[in-house]
N, C-alpha and C. Protein backbone atom coordinates (compact mmCIF):
# COMPACT_ATOMS: atom_id res chain seq x y z
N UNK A 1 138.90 87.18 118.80
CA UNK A 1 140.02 87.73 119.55
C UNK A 1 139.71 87.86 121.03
N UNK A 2 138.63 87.67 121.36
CA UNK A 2 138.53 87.47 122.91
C UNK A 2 138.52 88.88 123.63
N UNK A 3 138.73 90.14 123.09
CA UNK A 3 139.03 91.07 124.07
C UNK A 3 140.27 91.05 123.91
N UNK A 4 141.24 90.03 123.37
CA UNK A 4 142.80 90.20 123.86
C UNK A 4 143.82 91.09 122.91
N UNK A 5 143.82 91.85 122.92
CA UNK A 5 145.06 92.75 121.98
C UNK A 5 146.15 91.57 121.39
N UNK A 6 145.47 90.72 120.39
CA UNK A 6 147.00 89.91 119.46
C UNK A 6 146.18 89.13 118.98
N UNK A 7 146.30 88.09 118.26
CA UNK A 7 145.98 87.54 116.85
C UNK A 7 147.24 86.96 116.06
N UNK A 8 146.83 86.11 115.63
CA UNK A 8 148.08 84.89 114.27
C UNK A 8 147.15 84.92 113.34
N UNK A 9 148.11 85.33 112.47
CA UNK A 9 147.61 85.03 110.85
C UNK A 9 148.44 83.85 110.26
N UNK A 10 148.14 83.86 109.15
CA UNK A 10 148.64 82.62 108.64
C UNK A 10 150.23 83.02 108.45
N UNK A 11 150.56 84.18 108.30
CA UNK A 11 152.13 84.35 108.43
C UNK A 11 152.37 85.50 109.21
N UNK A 12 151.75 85.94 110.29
CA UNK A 12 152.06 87.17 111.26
C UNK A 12 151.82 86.95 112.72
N UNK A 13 152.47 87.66 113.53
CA UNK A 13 152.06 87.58 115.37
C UNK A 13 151.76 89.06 115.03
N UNK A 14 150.41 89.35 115.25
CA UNK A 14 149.69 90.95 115.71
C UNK A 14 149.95 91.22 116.94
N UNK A 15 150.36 92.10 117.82
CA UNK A 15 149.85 92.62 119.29
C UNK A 15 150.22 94.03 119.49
N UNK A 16 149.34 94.56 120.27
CA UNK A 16 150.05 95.45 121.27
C UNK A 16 151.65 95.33 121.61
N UNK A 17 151.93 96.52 121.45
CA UNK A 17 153.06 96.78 121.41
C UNK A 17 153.78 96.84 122.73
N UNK A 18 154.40 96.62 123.40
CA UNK A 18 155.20 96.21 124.92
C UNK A 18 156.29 96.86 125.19
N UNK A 19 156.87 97.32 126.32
CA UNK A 19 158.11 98.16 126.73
C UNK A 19 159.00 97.39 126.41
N UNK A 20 159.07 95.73 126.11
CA UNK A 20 159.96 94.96 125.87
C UNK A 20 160.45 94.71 124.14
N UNK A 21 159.38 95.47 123.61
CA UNK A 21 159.66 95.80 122.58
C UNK A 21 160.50 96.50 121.73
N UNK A 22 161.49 97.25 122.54
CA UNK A 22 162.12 98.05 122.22
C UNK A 22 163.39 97.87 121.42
N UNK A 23 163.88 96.52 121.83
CA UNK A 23 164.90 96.78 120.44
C UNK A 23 164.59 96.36 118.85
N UNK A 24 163.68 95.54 118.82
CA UNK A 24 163.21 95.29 117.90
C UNK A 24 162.54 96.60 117.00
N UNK A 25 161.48 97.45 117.52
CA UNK A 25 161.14 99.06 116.99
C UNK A 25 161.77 99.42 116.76
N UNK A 26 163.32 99.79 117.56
CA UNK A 26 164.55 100.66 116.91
C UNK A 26 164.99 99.97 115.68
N UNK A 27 165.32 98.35 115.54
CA UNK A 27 165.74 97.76 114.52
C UNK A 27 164.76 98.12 112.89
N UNK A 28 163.37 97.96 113.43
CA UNK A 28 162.73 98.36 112.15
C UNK A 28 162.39 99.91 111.63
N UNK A 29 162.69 100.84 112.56
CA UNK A 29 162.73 102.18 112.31
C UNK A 29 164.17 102.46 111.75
N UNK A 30 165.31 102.00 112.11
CA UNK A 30 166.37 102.14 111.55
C UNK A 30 166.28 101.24 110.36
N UNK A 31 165.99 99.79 109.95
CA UNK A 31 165.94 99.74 108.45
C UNK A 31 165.26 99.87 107.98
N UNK A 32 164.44 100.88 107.57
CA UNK A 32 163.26 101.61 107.41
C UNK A 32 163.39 103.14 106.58
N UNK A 33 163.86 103.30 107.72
CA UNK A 33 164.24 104.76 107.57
C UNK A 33 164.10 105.59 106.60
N UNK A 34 164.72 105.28 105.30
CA UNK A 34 164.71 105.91 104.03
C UNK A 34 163.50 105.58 102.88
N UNK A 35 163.17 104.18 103.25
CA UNK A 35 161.65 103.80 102.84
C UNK A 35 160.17 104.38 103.66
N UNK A 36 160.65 104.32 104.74
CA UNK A 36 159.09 105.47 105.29
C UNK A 36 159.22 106.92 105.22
N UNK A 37 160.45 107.46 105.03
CA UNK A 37 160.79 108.90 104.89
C UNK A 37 159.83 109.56 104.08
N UNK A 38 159.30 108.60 102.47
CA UNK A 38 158.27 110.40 102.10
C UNK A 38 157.24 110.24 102.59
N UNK A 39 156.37 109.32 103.41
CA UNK A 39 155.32 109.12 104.09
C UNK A 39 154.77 109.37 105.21
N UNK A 40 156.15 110.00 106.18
CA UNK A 40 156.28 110.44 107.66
C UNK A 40 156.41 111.97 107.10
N UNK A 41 156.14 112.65 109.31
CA UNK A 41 156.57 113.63 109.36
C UNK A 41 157.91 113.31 109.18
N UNK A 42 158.62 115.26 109.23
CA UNK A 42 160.53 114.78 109.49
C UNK A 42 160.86 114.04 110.46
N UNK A 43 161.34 113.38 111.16
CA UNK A 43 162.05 112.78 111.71
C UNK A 43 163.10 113.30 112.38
N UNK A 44 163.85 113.81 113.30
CA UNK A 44 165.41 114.17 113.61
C UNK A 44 166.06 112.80 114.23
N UNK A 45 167.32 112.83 114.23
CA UNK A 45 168.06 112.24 114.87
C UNK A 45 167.77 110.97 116.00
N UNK A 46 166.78 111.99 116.85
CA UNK A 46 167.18 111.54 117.91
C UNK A 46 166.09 110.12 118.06
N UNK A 47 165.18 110.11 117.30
CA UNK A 47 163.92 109.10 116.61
C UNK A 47 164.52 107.76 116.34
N UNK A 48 166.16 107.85 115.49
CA UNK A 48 166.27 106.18 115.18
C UNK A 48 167.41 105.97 116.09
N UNK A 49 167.27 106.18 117.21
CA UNK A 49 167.84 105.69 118.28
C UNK A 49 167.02 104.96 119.99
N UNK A 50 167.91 103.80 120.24
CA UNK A 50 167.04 102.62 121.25
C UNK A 50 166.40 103.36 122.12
N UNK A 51 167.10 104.33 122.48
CA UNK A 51 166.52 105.89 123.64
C UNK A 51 164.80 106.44 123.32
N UNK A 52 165.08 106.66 122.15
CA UNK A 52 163.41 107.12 121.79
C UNK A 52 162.79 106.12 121.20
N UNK A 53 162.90 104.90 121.02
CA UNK A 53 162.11 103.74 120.94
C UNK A 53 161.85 103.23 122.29
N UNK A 54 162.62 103.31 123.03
CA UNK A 54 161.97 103.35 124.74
C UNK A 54 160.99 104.24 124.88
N UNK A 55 161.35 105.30 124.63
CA UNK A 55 160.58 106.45 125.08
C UNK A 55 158.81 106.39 124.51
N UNK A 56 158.76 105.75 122.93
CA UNK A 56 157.91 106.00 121.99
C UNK A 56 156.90 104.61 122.84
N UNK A 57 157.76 103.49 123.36
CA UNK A 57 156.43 102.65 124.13
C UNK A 57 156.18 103.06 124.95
N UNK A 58 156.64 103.87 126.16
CA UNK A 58 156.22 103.90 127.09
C UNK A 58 155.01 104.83 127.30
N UNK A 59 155.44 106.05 126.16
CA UNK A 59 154.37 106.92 125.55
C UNK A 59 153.14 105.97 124.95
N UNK A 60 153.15 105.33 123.98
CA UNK A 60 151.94 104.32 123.52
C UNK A 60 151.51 104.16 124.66
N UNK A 61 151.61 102.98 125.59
CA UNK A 61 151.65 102.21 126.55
C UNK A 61 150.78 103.14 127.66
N UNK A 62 150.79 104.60 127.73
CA UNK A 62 150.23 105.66 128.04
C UNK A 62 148.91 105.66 127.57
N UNK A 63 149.36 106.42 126.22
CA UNK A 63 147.99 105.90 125.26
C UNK A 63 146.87 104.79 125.32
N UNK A 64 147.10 103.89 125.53
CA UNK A 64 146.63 102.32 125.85
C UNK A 64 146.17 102.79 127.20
N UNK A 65 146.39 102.86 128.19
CA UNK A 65 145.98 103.02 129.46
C UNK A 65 145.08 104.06 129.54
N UNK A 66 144.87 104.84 128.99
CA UNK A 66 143.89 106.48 128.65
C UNK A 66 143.08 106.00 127.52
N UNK A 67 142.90 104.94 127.37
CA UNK A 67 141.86 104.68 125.66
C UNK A 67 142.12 105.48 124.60
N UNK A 68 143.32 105.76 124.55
CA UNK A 68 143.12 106.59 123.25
C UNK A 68 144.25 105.88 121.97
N UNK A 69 145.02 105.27 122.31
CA UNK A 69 145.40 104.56 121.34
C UNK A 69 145.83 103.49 121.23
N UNK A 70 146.07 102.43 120.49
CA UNK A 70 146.22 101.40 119.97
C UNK A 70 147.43 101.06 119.32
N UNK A 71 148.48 100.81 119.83
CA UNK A 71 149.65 100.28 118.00
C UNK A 71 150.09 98.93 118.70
N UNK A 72 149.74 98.36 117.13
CA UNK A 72 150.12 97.35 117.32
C UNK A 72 151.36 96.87 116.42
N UNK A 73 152.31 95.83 116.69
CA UNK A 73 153.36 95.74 116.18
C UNK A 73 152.98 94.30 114.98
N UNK A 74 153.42 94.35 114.15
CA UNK A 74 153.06 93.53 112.82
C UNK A 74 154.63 92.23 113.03
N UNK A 75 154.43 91.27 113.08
CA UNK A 75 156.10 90.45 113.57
C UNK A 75 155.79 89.34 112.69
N UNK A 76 157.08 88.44 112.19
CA UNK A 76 156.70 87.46 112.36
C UNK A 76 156.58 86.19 113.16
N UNK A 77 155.80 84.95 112.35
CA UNK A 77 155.26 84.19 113.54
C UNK A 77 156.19 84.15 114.83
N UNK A 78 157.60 84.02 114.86
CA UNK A 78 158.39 83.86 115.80
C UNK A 78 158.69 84.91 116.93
N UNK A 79 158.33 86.12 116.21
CA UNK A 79 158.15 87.49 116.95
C UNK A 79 159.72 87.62 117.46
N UNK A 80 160.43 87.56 116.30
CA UNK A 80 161.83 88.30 116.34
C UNK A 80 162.16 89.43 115.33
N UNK A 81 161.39 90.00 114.44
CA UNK A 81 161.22 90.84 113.73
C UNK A 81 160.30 91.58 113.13
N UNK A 82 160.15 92.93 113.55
CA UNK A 82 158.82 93.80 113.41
C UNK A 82 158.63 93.77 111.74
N UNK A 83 157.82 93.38 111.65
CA UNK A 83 157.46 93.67 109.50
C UNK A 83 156.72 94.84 109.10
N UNK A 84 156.01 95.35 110.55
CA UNK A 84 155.36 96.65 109.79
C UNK A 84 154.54 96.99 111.43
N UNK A 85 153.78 97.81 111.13
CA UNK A 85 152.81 98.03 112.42
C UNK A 85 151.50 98.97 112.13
N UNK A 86 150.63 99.16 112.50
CA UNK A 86 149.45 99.99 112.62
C UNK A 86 149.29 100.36 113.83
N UNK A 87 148.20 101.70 114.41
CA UNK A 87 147.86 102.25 115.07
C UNK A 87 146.33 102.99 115.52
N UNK A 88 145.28 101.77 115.85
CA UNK A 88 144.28 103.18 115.96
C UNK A 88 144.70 104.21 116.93
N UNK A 89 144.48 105.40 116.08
CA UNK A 89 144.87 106.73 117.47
C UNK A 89 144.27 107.51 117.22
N UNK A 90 143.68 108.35 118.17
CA UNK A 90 142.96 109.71 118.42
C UNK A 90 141.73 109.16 118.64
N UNK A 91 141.23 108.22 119.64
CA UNK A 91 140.13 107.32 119.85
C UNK A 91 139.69 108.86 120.52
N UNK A 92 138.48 108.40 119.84
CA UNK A 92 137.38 109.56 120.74
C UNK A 92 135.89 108.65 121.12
N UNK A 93 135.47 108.86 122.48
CA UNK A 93 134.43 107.71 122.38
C UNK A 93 133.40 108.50 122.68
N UNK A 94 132.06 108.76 123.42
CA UNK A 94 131.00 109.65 123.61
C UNK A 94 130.13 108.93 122.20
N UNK A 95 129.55 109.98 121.56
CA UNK A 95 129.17 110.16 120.81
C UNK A 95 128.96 109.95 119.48
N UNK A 96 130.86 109.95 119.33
CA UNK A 96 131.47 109.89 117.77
C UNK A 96 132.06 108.50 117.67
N UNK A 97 132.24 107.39 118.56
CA UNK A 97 133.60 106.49 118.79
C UNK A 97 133.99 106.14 117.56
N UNK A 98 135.11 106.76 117.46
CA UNK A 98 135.53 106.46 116.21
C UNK A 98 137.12 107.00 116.16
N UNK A 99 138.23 106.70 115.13
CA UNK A 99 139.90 106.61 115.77
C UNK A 99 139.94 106.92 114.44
N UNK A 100 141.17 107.21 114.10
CA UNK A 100 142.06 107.19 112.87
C UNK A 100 143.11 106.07 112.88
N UNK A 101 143.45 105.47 111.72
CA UNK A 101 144.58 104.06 111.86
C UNK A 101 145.51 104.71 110.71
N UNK A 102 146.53 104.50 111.43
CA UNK A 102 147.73 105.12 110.14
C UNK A 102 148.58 103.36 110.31
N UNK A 103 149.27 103.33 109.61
CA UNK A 103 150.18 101.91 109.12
C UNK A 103 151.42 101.90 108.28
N UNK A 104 152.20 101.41 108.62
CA UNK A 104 153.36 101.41 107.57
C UNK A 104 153.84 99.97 107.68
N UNK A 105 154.52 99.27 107.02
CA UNK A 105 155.69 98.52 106.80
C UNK A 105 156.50 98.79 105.91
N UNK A 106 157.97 97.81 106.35
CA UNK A 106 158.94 96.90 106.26
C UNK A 106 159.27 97.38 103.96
N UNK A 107 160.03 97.89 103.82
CA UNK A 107 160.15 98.10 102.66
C UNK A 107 160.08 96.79 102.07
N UNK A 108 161.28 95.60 102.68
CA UNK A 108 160.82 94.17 102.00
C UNK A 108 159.83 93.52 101.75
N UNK A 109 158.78 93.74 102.94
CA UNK A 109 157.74 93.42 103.04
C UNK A 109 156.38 93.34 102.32
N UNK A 110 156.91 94.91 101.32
CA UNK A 110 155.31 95.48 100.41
C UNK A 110 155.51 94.31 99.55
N UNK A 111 153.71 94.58 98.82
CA UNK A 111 153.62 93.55 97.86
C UNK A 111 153.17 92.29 98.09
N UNK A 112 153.20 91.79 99.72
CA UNK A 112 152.88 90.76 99.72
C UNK A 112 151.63 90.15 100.39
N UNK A 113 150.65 91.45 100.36
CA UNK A 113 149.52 91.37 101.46
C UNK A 113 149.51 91.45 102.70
N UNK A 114 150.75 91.68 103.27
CA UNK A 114 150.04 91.36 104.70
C UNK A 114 149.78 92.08 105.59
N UNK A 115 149.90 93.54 104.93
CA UNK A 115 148.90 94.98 105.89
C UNK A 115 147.45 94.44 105.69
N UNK A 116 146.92 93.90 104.35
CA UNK A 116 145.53 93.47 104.51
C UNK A 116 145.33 92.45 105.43
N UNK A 117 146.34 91.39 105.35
CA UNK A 117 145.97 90.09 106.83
C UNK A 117 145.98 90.83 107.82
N UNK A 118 146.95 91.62 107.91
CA UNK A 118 146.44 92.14 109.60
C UNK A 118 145.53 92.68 109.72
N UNK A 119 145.27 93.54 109.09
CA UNK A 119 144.07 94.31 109.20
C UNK A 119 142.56 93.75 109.26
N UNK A 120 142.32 93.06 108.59
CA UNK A 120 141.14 92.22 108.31
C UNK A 120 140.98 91.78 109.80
N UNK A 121 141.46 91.24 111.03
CA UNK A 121 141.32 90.93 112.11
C UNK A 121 140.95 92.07 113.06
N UNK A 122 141.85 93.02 112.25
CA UNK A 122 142.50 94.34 113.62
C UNK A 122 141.26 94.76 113.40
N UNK A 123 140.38 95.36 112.15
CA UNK A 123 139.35 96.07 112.28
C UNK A 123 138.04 95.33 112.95
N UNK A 124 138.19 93.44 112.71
CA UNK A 124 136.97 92.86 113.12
C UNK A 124 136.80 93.38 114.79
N UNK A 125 138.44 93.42 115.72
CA UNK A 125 138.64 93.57 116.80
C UNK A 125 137.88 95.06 117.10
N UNK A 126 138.54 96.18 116.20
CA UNK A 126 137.98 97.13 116.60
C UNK A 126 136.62 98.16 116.66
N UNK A 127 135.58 97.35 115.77
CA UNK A 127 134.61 97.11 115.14
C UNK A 127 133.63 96.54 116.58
N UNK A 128 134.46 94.62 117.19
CA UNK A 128 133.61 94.78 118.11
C UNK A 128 134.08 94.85 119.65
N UNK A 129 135.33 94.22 120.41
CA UNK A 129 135.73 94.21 121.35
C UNK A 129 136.04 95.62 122.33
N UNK A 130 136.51 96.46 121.00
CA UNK A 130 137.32 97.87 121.05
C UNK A 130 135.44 98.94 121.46
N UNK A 131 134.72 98.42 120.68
CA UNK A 131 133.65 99.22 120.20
C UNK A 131 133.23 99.73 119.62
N UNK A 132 134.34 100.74 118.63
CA UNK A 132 134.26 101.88 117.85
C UNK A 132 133.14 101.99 116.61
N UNK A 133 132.82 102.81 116.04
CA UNK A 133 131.65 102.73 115.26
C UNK A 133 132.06 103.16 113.81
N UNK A 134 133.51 103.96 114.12
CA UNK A 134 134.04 104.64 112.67
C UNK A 134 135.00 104.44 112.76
N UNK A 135 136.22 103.89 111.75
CA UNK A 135 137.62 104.50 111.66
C UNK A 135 137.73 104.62 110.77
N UNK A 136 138.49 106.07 110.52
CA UNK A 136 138.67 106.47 109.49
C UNK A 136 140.73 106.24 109.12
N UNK A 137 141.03 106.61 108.07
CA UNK A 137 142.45 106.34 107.29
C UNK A 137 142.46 107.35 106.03
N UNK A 138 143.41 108.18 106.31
CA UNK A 138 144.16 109.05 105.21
C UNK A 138 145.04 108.88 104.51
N UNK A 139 145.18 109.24 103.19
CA UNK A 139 146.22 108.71 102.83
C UNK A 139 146.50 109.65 101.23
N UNK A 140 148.22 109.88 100.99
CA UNK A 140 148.52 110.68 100.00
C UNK A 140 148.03 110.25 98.58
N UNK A 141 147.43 111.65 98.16
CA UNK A 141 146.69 110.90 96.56
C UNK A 141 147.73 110.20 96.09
N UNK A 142 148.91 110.50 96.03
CA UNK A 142 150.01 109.67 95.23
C UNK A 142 150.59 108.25 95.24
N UNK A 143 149.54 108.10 96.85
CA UNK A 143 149.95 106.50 96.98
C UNK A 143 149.14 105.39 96.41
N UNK A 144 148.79 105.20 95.42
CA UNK A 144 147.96 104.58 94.61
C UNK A 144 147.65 102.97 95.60
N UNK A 145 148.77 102.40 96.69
CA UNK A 145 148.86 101.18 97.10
C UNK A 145 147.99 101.05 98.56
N UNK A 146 148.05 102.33 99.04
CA UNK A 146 147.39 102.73 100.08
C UNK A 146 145.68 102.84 99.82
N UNK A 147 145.34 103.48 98.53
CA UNK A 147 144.64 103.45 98.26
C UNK A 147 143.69 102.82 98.00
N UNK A 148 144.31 101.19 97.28
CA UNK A 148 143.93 99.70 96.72
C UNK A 148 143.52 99.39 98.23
N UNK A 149 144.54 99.24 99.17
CA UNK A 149 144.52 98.56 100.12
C UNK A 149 142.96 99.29 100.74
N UNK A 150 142.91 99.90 101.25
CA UNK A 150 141.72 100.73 101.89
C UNK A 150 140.43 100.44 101.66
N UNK A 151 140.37 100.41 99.62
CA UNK A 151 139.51 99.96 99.46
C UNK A 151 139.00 98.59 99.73
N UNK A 152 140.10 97.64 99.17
CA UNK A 152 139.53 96.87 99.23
C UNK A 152 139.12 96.12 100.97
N UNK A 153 139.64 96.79 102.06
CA UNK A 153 138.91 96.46 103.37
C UNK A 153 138.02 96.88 103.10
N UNK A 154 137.57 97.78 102.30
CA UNK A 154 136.05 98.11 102.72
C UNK A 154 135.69 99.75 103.23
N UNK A 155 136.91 100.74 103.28
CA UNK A 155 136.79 102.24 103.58
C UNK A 155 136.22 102.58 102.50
N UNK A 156 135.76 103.66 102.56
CA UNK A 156 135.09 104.32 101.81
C UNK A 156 135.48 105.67 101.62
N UNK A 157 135.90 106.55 100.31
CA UNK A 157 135.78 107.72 99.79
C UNK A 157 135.19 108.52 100.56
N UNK A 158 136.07 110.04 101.17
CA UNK A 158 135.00 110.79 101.74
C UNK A 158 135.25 112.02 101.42
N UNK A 159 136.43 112.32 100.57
CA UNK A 159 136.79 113.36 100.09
C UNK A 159 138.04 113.97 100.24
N UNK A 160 138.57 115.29 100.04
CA UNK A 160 139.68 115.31 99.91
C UNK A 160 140.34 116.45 100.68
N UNK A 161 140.99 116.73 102.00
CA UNK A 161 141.38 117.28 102.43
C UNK A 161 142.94 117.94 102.01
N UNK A 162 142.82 119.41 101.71
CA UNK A 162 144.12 119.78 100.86
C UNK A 162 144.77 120.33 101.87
N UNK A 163 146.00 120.52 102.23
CA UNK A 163 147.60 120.29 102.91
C UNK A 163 147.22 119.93 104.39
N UNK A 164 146.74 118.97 104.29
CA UNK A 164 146.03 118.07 105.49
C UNK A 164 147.12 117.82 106.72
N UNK A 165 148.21 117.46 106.13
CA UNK A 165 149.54 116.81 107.20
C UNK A 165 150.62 117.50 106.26
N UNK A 166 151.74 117.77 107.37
CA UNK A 166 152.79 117.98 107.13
C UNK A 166 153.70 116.53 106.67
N UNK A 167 153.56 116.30 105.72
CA UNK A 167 155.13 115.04 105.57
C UNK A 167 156.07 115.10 104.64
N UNK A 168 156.75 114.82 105.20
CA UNK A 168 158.49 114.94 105.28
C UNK A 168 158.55 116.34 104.28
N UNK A 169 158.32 117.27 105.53
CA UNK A 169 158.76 118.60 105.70
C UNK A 169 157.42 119.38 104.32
N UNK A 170 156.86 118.82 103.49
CA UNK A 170 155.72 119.55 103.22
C UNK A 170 154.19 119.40 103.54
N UNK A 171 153.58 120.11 103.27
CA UNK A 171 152.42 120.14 103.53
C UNK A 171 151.37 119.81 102.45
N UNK A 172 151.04 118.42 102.65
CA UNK A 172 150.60 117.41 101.49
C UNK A 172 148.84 117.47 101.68
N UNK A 173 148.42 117.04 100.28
CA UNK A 173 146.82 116.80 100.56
C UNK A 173 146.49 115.24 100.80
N UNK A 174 145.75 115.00 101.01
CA UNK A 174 145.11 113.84 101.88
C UNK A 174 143.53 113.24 101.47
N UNK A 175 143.79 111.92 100.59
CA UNK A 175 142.25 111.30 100.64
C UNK A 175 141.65 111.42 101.49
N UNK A 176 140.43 111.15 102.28
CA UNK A 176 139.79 110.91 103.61
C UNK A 176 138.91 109.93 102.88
N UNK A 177 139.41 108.90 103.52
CA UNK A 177 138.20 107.40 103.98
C UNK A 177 137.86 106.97 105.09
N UNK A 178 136.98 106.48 105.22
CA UNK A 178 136.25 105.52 106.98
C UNK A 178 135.67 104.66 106.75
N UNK A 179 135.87 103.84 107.60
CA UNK A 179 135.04 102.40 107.31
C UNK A 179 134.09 102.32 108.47
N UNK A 180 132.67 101.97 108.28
CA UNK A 180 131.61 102.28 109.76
C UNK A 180 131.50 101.17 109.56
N UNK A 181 131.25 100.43 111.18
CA UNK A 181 130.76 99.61 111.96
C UNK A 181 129.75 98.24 110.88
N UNK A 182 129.36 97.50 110.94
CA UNK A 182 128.55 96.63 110.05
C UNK A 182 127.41 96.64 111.15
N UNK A 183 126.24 96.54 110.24
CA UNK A 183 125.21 96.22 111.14
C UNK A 183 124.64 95.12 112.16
């Protein structure tokens, strides 16, 4: 990956996410909506509208410029429709360098691998270009798919944090996995 924030898979355009991005984010947060609902915080209103999908890159785009986070938008090859996206965020570097990656897609989308295609790149990237030495990924005991997926990149079990995150309006417990650096 060169250092460069993006990557092609055999059926995806990966990148950093762009201010020009914006109607497309609103399009996949609005058909979305009711499929990421038990997995998110609440949401109000004002979230699946083009206004705060402006707002939400320019904020990233922030993030990105301060090293602290990463989202990237999941498209396909043609990059006219978002299929899903990931995020390393809460980069902390010093000592610990190491982020958390949260991810969702595209309700049509599950089932067909391709949070693992992206990922398989995104972590080689962040592993060495990025630097990081740890990222870790949480995820609800109940999601058995989240779970598969995790493993099989290669995270690892670290235990179990109880009402870890608030989502969609309760206060849920939380696997904890991380995947460290290769030697």
């Amino acid at each position: 990956m060169n250092g460069v924030i993006a990557w092609r898979t055999a059926r995806l355009s990966c990148r950093l996410a762009r201010p020009d991005d914006a109607a497309t984010l609103w399009h996949y947060r609005t058909a979305n909506r009711g499929h990421l609902a038990p997995w998110e915080p609440l949401r109000d209103e004002a979230y699946y509208t083009l206004a705060h999908a402006r707002r939400s890159l320019e904020e990233w785009m922030t993030g990105v410029a301060r090293d602290q986070a990463y989202p990237i938008l999941m498209f396909d090859p043609e990059e006219h429709t978002v299929l899903g996206s990931f995020t390393f965020s809460n980069v902390v570097r010093g000592a610990f360098q190491a982020c958390q990656l949260g991810y969702g897609l595209a309700s049509e989308q599950q089932g067909r691998g391709l949070m693992r295609e992206a990922l398989v790149p995104a972590l080689e990237w962040a592993f060495g270009p990025l630097g990081l030495h740890r990222v870790m990924a949480n995820y609800l005991p109940r999601n058995a798919r989240s779970g598969r997926l995790l493993a099989a990149l290669g995270f690892e079990h670290e235990g179990l944090a109880r009402r870890y995150l608030q989502i969609a309006g309760t206060w849920e417990d939380h696997v904890l996995t991380a995947k460290i650096a290769p030697d």
